[in-house]
PDB file of N, CA and C in Angstrom:
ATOM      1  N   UNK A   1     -61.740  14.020 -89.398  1.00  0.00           N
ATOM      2  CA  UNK A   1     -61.211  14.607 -88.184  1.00  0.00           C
ATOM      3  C   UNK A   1     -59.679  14.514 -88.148  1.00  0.00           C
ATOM      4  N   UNK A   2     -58.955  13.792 -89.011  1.00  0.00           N
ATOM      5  CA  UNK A   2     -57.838  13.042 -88.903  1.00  0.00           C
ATOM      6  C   UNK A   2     -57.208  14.912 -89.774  1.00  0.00           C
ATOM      7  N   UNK A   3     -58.049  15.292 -90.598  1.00  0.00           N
ATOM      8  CA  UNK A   3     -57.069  16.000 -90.894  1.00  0.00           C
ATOM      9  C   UNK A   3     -56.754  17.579 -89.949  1.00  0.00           C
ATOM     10  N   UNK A   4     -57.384  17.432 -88.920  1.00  0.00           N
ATOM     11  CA  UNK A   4     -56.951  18.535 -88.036  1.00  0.00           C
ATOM     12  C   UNK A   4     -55.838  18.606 -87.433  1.00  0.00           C
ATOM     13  N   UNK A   5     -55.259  17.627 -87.397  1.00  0.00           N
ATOM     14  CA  UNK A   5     -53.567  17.377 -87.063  1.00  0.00           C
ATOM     15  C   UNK A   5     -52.628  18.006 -88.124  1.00  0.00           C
ATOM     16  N   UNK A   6     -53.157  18.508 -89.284  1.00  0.00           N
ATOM     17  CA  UNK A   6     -52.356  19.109 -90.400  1.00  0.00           C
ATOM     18  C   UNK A   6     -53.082  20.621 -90.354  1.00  0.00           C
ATOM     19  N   UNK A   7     -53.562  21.076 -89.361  1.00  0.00           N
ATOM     20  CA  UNK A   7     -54.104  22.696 -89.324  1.00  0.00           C
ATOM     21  C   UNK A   7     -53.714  23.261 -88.670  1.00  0.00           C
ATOM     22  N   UNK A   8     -53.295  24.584 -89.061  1.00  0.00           N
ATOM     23  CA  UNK A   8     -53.181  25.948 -87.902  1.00  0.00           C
ATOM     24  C   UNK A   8     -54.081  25.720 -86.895  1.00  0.00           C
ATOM     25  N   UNK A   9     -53.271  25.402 -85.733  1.00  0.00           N
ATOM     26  CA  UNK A   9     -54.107  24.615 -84.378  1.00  0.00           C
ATOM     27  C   UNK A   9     -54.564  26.075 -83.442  1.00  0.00           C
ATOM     28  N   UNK A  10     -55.171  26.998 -83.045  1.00  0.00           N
ATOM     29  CA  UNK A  10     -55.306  28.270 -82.366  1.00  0.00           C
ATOM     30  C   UNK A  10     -55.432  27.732 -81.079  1.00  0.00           C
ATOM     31  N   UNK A  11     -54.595  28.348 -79.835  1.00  0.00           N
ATOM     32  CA  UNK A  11     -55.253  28.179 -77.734  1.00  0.00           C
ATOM     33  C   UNK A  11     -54.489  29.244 -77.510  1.00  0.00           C
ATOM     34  N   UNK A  12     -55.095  29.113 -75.955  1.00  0.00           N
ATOM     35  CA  UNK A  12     -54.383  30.470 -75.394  1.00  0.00           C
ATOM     36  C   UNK A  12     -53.742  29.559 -74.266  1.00  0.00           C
ATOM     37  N   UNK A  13     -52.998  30.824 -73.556  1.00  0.00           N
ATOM     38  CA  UNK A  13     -52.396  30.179 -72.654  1.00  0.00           C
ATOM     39  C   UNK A  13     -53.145  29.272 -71.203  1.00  0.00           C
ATOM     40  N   UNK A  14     -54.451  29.137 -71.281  1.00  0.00           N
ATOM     41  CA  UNK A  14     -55.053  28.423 -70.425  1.00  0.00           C
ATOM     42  C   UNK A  14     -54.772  27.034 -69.790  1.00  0.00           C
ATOM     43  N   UNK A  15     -53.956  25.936 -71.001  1.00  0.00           N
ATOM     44  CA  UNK A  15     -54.002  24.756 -70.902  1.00  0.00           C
ATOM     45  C   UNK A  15     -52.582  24.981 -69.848  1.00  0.00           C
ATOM     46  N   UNK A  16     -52.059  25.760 -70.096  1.00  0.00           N
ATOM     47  CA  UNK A  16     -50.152  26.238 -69.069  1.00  0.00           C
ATOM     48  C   UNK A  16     -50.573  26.487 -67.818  1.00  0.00           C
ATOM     49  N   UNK A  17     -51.695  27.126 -66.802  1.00  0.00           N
ATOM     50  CA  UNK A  17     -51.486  27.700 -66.361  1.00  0.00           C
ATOM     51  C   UNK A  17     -53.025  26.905 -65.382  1.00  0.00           C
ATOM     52  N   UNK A  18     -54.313  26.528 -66.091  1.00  0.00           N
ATOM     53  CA  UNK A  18     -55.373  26.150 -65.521  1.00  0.00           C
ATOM     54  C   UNK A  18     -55.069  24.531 -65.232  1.00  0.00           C
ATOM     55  N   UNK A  19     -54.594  23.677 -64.360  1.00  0.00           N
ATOM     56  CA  UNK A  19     -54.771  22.327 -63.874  1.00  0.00           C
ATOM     57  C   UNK A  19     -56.250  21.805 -64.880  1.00  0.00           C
ATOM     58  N   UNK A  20     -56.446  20.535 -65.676  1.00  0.00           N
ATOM     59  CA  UNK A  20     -57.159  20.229 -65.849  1.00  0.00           C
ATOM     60  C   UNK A  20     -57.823  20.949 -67.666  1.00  0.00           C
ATOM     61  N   UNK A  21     -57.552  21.775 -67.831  1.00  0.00           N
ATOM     62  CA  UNK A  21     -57.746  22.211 -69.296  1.00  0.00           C
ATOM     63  C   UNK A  21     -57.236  22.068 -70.004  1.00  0.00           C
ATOM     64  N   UNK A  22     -58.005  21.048 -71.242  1.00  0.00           N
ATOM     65  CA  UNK A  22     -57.428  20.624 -72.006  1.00  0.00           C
ATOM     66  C   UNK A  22     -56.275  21.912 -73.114  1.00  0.00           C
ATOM     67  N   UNK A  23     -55.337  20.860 -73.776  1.00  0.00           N
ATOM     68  CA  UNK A  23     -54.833  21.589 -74.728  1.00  0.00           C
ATOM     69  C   UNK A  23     -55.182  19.797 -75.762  1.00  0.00           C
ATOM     70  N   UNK A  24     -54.428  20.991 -77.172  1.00  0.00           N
ATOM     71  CA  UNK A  24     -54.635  20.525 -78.407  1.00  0.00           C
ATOM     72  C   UNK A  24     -54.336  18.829 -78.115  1.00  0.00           C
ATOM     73  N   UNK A  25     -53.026  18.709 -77.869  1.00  0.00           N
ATOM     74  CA  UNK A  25     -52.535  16.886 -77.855  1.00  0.00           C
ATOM     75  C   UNK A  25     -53.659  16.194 -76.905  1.00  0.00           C
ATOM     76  N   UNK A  26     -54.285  16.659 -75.933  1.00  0.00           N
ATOM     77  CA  UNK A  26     -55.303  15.952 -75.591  1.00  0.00           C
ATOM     78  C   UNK A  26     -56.647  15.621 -75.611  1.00  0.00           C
ATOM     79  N   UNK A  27     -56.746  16.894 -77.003  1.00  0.00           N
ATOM     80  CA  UNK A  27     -58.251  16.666 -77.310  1.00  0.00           C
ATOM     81  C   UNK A  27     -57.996  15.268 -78.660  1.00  0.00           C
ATOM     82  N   UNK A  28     -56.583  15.401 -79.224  1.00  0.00           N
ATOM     83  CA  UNK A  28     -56.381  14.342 -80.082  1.00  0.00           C
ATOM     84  C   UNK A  28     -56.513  12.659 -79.516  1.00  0.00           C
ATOM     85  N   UNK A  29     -56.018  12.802 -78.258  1.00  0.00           N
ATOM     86  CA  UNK A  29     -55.806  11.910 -77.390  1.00  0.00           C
ATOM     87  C   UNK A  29     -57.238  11.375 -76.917  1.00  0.00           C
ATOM     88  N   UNK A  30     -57.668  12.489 -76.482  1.00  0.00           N
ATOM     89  CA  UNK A  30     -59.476  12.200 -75.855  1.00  0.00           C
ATOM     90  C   UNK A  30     -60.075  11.251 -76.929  1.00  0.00           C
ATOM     91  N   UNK A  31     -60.424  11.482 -78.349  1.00  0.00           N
ATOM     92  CA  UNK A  31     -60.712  10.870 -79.085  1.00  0.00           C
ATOM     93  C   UNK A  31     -60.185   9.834 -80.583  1.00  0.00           C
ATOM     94  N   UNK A  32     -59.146   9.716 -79.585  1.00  0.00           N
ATOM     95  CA  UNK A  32     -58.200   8.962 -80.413  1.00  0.00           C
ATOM     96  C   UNK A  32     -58.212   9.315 -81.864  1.00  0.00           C
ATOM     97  N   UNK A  33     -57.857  10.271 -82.307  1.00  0.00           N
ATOM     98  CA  UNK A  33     -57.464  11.191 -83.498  1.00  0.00           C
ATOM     99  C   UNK A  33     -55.821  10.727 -83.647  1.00  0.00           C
ATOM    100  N   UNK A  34     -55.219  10.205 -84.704  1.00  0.00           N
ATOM    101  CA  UNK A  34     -53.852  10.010 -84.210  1.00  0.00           C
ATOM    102  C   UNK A  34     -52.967  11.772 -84.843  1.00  0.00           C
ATOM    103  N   UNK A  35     -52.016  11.688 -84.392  1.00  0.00           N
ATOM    104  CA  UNK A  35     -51.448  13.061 -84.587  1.00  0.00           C
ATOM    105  C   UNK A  35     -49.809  12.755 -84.658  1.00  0.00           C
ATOM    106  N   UNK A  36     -49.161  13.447 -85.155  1.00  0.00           N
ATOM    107  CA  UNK A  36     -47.699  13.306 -84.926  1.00  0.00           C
ATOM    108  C   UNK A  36     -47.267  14.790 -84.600  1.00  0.00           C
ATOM    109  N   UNK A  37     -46.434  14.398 -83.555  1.00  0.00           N
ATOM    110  CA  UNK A  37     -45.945  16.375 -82.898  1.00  0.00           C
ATOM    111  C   UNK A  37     -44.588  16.344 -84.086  1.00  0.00           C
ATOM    112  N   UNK A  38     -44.121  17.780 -84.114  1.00  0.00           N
ATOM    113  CA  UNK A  38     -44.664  18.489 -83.525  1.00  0.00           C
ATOM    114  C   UNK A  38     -45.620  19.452 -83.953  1.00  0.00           C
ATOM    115  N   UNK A  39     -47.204  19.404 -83.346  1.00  0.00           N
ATOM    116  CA  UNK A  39     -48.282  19.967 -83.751  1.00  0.00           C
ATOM    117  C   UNK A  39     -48.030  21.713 -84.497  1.00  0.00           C
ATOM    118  N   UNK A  40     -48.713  22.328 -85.432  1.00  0.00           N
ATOM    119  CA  UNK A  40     -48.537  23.736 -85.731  1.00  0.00           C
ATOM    120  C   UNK A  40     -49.486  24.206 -85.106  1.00  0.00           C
ATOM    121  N   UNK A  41     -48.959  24.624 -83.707  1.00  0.00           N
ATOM    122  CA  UNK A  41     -49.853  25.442 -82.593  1.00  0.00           C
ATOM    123  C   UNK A  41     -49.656  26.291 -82.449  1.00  0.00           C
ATOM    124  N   UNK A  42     -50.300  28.011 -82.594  1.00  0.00           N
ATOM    125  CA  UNK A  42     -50.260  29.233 -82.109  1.00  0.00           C
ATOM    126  C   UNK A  42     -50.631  29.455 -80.870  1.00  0.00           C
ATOM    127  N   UNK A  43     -49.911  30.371 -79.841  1.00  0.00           N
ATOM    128  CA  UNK A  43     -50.792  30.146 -78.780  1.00  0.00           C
ATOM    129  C   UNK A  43     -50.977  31.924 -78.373  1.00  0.00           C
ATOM    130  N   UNK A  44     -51.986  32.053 -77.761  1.00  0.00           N
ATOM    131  CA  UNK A  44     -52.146  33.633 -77.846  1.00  0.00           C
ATOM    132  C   UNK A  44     -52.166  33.875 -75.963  1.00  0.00           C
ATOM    133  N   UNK A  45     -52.392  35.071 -75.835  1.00  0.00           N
ATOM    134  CA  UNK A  45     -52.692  35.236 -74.129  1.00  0.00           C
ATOM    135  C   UNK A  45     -54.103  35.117 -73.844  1.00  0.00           C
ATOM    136  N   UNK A  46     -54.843  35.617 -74.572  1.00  0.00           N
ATOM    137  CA  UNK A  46     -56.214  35.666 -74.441  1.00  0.00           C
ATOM    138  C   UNK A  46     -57.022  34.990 -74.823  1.00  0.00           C
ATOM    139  N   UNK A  47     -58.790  34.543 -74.418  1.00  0.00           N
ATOM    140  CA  UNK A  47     -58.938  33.644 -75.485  1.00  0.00           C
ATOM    141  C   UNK A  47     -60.206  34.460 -76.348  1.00  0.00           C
ATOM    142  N   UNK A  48     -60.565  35.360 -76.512  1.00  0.00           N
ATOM    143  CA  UNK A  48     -60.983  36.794 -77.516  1.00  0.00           C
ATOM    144  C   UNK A  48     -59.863  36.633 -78.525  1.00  0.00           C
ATOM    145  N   UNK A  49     -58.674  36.906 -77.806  1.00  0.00           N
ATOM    146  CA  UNK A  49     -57.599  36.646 -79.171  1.00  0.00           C
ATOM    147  C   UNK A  49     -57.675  35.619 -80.620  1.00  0.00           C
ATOM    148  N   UNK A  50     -57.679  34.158 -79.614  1.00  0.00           N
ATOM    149  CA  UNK A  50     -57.938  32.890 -80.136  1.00  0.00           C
ATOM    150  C   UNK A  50     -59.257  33.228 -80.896  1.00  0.00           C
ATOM    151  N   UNK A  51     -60.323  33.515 -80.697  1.00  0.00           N
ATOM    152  CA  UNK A  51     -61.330  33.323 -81.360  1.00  0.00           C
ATOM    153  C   UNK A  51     -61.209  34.793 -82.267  1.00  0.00           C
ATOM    154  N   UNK A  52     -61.007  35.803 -81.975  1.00  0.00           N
ATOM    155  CA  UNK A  52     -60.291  36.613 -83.295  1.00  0.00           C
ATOM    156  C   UNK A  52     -59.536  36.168 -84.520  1.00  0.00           C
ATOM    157  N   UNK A  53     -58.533  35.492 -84.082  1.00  0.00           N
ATOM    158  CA  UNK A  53     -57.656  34.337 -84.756  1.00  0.00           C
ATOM    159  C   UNK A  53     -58.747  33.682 -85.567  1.00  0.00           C
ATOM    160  N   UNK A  54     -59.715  32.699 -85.169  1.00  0.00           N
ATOM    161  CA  UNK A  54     -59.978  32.047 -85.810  1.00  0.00           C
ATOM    162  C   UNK A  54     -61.151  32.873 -86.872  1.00  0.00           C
ATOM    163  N   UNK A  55     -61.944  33.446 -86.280  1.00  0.00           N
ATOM    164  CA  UNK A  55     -63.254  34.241 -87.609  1.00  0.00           C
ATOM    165  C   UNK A  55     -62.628  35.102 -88.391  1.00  0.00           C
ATOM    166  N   UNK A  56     -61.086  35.196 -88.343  1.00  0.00           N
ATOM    167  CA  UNK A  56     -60.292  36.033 -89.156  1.00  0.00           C
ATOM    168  C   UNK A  56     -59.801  34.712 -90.256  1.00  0.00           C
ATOM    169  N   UNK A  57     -59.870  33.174 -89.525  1.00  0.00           N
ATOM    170  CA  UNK A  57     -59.519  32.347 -90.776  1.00  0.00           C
ATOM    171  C   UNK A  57     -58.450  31.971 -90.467  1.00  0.00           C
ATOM    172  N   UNK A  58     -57.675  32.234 -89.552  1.00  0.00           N
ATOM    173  CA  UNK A  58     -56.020  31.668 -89.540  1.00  0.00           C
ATOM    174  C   UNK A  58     -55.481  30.376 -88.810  1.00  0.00           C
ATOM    175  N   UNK A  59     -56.910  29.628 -88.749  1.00  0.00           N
ATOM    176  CA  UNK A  59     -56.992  28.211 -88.200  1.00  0.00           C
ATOM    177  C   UNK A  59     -58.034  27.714 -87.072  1.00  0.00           C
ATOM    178  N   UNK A  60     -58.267  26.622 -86.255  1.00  0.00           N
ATOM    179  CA  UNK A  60     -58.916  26.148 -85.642  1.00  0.00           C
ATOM    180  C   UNK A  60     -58.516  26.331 -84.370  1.00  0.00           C
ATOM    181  N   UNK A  61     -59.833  26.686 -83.302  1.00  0.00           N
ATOM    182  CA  UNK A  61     -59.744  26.836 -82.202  1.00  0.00           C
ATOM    183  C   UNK A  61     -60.413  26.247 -81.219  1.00  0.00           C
ATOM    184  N   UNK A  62     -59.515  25.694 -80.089  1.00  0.00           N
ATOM    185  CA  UNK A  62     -60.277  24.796 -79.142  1.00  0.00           C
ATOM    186  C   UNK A  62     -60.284  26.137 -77.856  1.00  0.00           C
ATOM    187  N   UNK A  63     -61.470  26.027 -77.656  1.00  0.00           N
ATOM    188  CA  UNK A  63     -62.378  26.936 -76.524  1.00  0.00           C
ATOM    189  C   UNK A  63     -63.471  26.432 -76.136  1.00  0.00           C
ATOM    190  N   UNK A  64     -64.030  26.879 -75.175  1.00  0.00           N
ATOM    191  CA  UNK A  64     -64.850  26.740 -74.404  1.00  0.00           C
ATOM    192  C   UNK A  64     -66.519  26.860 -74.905  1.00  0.00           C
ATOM    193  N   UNK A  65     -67.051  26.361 -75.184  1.00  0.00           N
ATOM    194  CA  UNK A  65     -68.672  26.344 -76.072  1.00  0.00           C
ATOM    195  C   UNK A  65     -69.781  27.755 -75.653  1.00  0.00           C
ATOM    196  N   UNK A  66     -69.186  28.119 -74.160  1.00  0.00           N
ATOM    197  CA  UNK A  66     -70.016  29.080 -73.614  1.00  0.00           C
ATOM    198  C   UNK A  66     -69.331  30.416 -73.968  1.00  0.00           C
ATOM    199  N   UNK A  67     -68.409  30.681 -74.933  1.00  0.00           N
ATOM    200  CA  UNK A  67     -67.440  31.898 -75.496  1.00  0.00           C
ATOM    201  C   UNK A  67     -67.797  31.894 -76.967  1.00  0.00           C
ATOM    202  N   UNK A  68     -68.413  30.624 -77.592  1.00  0.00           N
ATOM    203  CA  UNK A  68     -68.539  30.747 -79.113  1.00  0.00           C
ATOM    204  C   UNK A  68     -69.885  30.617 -79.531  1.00  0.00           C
ATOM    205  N   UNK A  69     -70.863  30.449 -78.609  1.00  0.00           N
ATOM    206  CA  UNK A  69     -72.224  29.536 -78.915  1.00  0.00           C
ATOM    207  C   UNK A  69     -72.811  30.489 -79.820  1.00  0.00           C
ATOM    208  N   UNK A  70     -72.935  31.784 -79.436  1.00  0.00           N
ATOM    209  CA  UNK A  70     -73.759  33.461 -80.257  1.00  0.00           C
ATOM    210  C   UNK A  70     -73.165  33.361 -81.627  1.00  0.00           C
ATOM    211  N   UNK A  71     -71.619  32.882 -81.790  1.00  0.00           N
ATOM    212  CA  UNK A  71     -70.929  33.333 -82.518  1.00  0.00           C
ATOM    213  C   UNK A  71     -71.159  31.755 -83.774  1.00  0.00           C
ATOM    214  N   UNK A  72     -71.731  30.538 -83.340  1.00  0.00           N
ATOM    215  CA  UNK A  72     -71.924  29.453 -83.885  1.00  0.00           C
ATOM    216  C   UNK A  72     -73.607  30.240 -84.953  1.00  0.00           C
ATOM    217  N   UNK A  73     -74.460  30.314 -83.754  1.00  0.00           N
ATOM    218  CA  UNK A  73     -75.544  30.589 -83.987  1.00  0.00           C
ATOM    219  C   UNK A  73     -75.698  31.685 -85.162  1.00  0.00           C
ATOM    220  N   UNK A  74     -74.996  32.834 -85.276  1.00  0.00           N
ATOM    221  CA  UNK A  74     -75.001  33.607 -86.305  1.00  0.00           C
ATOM    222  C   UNK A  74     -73.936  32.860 -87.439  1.00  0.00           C
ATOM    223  N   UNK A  75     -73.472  32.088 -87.167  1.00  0.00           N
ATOM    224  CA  UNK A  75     -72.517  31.193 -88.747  1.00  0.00           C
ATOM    225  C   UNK A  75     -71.193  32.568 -88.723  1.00  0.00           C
ATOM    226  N   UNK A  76     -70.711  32.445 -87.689  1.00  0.00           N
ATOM    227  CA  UNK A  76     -69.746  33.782 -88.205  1.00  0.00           C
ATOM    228  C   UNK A  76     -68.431  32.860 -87.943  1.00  0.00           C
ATOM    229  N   UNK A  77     -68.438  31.591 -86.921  1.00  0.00           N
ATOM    230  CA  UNK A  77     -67.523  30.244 -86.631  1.00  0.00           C
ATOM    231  C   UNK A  77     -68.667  29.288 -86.853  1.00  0.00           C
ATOM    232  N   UNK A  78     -68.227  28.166 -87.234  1.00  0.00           N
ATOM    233  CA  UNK A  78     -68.289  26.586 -86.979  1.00  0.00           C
ATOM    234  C   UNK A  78     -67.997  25.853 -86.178  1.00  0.00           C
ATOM    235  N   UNK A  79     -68.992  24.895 -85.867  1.00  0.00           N
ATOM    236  CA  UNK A  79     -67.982  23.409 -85.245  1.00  0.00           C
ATOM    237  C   UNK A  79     -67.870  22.631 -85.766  1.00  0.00           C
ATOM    238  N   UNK A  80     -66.368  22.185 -85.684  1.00  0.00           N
ATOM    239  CA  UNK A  80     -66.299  21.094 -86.744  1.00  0.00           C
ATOM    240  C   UNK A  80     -66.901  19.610 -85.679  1.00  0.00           C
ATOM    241  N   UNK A  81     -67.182  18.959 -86.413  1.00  0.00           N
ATOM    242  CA  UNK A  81     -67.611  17.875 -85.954  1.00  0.00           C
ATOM    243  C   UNK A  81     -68.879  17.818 -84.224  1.00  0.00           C
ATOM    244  N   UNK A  82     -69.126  16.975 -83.456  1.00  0.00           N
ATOM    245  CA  UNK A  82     -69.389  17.125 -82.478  1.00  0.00           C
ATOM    246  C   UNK A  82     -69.223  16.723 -80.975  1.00  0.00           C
ATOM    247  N   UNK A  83     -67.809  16.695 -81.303  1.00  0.00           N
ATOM    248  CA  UNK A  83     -66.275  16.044 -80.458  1.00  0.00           C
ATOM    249  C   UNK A  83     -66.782  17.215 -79.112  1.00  0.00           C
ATOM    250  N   UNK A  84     -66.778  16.738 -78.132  1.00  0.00           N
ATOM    251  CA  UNK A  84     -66.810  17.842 -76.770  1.00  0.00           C
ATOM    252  C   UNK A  84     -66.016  16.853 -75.854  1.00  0.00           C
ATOM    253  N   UNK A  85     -65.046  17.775 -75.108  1.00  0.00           N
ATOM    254  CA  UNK A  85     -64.221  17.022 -74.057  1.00  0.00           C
ATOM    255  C   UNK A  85     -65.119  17.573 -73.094  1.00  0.00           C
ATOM    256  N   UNK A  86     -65.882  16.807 -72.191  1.00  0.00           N
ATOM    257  CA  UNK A  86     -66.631  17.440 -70.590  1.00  0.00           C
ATOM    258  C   UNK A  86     -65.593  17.219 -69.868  1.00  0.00           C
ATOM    259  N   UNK A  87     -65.338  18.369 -68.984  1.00  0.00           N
ATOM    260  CA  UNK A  87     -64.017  19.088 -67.890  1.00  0.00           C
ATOM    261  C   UNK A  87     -64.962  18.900 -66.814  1.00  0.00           C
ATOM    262  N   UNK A  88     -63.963  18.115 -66.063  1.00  0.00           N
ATOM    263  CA  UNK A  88     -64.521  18.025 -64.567  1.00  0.00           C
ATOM    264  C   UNK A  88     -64.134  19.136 -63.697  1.00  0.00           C
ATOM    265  N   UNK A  89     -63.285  20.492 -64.096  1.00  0.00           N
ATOM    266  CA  UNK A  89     -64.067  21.915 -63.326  1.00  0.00           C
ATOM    267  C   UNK A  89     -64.511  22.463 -63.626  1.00  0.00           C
ATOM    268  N   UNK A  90     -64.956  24.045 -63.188  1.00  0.00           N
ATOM    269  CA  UNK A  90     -66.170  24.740 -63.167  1.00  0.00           C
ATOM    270  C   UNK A  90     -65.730  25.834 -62.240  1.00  0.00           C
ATOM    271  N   UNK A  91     -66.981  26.508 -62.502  1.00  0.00           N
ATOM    272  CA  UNK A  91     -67.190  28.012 -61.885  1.00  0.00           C
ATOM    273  C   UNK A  91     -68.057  28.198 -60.567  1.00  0.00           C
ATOM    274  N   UNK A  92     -67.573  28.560 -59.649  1.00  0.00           N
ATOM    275  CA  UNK A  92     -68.348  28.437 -58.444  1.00  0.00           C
ATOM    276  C   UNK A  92     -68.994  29.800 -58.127  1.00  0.00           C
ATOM    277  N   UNK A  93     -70.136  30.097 -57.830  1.00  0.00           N
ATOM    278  CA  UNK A  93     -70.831  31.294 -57.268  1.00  0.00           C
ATOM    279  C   UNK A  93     -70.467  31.599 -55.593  1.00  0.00           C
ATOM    280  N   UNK A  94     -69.618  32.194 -55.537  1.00  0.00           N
ATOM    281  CA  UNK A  94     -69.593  32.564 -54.461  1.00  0.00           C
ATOM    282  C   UNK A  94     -69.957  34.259 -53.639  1.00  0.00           C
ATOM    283  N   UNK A  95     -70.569  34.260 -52.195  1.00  0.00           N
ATOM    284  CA  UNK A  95     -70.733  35.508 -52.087  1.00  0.00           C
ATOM    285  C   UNK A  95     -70.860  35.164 -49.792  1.00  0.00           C
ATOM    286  N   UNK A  96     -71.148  36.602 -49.518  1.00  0.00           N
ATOM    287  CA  UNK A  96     -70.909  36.356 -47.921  1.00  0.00           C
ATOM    288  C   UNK A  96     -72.283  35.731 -47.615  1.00  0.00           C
ATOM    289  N   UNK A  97     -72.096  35.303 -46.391  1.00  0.00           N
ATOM    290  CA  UNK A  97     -73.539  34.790 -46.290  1.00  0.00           C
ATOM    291  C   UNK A  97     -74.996  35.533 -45.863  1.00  0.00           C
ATOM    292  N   UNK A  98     -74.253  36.684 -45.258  1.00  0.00           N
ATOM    293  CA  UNK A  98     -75.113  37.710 -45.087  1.00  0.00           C
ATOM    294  C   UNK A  98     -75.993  38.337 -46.436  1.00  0.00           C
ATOM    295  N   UNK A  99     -75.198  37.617 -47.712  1.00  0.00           N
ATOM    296  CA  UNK A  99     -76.236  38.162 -49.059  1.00  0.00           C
ATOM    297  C   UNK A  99     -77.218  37.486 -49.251  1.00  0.00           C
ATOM    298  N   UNK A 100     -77.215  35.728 -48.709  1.00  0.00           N
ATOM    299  CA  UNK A 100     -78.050  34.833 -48.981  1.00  0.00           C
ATOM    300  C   UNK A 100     -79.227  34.788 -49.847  1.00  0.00           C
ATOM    301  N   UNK A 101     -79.940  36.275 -48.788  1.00  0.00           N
ATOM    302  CA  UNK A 101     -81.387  36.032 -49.578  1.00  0.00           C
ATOM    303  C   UNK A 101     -81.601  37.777 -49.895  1.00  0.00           C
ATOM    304  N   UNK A 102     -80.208  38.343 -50.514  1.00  0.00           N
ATOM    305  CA  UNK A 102     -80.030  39.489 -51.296  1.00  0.00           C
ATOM    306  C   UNK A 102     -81.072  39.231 -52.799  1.00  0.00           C
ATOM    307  N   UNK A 103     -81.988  40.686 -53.116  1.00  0.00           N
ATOM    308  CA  UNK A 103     -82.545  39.796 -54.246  1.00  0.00           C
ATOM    309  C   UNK A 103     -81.824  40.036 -55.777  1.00  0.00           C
ATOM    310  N   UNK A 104     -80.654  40.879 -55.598  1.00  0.00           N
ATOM    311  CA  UNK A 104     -79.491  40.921 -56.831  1.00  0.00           C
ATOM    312  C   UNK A 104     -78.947  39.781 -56.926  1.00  0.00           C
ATOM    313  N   UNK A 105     -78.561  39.523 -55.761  1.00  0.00           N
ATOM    314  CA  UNK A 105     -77.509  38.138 -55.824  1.00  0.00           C
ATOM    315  C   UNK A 105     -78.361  37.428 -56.429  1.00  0.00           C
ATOM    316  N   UNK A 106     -79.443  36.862 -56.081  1.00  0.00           N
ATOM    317  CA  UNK A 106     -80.705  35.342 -56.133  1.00  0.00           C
ATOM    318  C   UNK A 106     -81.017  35.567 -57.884  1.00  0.00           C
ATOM    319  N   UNK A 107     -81.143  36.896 -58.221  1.00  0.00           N
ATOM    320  CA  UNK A 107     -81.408  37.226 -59.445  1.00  0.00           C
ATOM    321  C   UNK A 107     -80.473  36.592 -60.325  1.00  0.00           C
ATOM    322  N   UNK A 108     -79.086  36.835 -59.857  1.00  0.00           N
ATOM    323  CA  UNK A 108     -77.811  36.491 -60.357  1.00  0.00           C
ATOM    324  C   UNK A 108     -77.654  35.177 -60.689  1.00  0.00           C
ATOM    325  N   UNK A 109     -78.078  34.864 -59.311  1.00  0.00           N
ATOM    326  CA  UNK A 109     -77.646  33.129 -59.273  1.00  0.00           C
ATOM    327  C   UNK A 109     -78.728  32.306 -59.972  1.00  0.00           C
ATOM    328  N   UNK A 110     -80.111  32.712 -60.488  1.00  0.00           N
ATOM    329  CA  UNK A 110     -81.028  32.408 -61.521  1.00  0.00           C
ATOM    330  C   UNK A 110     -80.613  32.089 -63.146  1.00  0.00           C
ATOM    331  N   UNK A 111     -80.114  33.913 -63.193  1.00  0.00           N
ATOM    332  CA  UNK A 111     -79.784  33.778 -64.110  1.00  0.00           C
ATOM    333  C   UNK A 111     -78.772  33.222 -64.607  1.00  0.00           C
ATOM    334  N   UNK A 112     -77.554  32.392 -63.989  1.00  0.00           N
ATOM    335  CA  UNK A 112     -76.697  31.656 -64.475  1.00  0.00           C
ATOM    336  C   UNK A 112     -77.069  30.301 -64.510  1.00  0.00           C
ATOM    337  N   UNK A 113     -77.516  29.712 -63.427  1.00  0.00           N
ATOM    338  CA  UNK A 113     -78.640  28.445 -63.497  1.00  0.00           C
ATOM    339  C   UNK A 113     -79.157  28.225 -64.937  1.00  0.00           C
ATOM    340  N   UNK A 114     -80.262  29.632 -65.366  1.00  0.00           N
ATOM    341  CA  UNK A 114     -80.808  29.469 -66.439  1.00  0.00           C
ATOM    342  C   UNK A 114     -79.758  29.391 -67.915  1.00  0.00           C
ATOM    343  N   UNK A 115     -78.453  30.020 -68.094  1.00  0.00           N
ATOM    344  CA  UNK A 115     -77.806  30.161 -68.731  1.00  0.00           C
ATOM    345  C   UNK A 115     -77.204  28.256 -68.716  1.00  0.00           C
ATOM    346  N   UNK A 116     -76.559  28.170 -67.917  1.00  0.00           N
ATOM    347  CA  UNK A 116     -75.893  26.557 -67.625  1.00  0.00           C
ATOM    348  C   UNK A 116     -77.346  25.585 -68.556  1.00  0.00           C
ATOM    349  N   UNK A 117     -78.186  25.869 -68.007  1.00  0.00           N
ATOM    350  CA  UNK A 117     -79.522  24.895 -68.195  1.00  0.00           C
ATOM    351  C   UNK A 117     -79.107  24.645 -70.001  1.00  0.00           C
ATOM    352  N   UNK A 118     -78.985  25.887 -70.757  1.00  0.00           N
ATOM    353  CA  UNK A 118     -79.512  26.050 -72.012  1.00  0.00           C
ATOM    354  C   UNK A 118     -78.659  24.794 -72.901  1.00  0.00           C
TER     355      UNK A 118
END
């Protein structure tokens, strides 16, 4: 793991801009990986970009597991190791209350339940 501190590091601008999302120095940090800055980090706007970046080969990318999982499963990316930082935010379902017991919405809100579950 030690040698990921010597790789084309791939993020997007998320860790600048989202409170609480990790970037590269703190996933080193999370698991005490030692590192010396200054890191070789690309950083893109998007994170499609980032993961373009990476199944194109031009280094390692820290993203989100629910953006790469299809893309693990067919072997088209890897994970290296089985290092996961758990982020204490998240995605909230929100809607008026008058949808409550809408049966699109309920459908909706199933099917992400079931998605989270997996």
């Amino acid at each position: 793991m030690e040698q990921l501190a010597t790789m084309s590091l791939l993020t997007d601008q998320h860790p600048r801009v989202i409170t609480d999302y990790p970037c590269w120095e703190e996933f080193f940090e999370y698991f005490s990986i030692p590192y010396v800055q200054p890191l070789s980090i690309t950083e893109y706007s998007q994170q499609w970009m980032v993961l373009q970046a990476a199944s194109e080969g031009e280094g390692v990318a820290l993203v989100k597991r629910s953006l790469v999982k299809q893309d693990i499963l067919k072997g088209s990316l890897v994970q290296i190791g089985k290092n996961e930082i758990k982020l204490e935010t998240g995605y909230h379902l929100v809607y008026p209350e008058q949808l409550r017991n809408d049966p699109i919405v309920t459908a909706f809100e199933n099917w992400i339940l079931h998605c989270v579950a997996e």
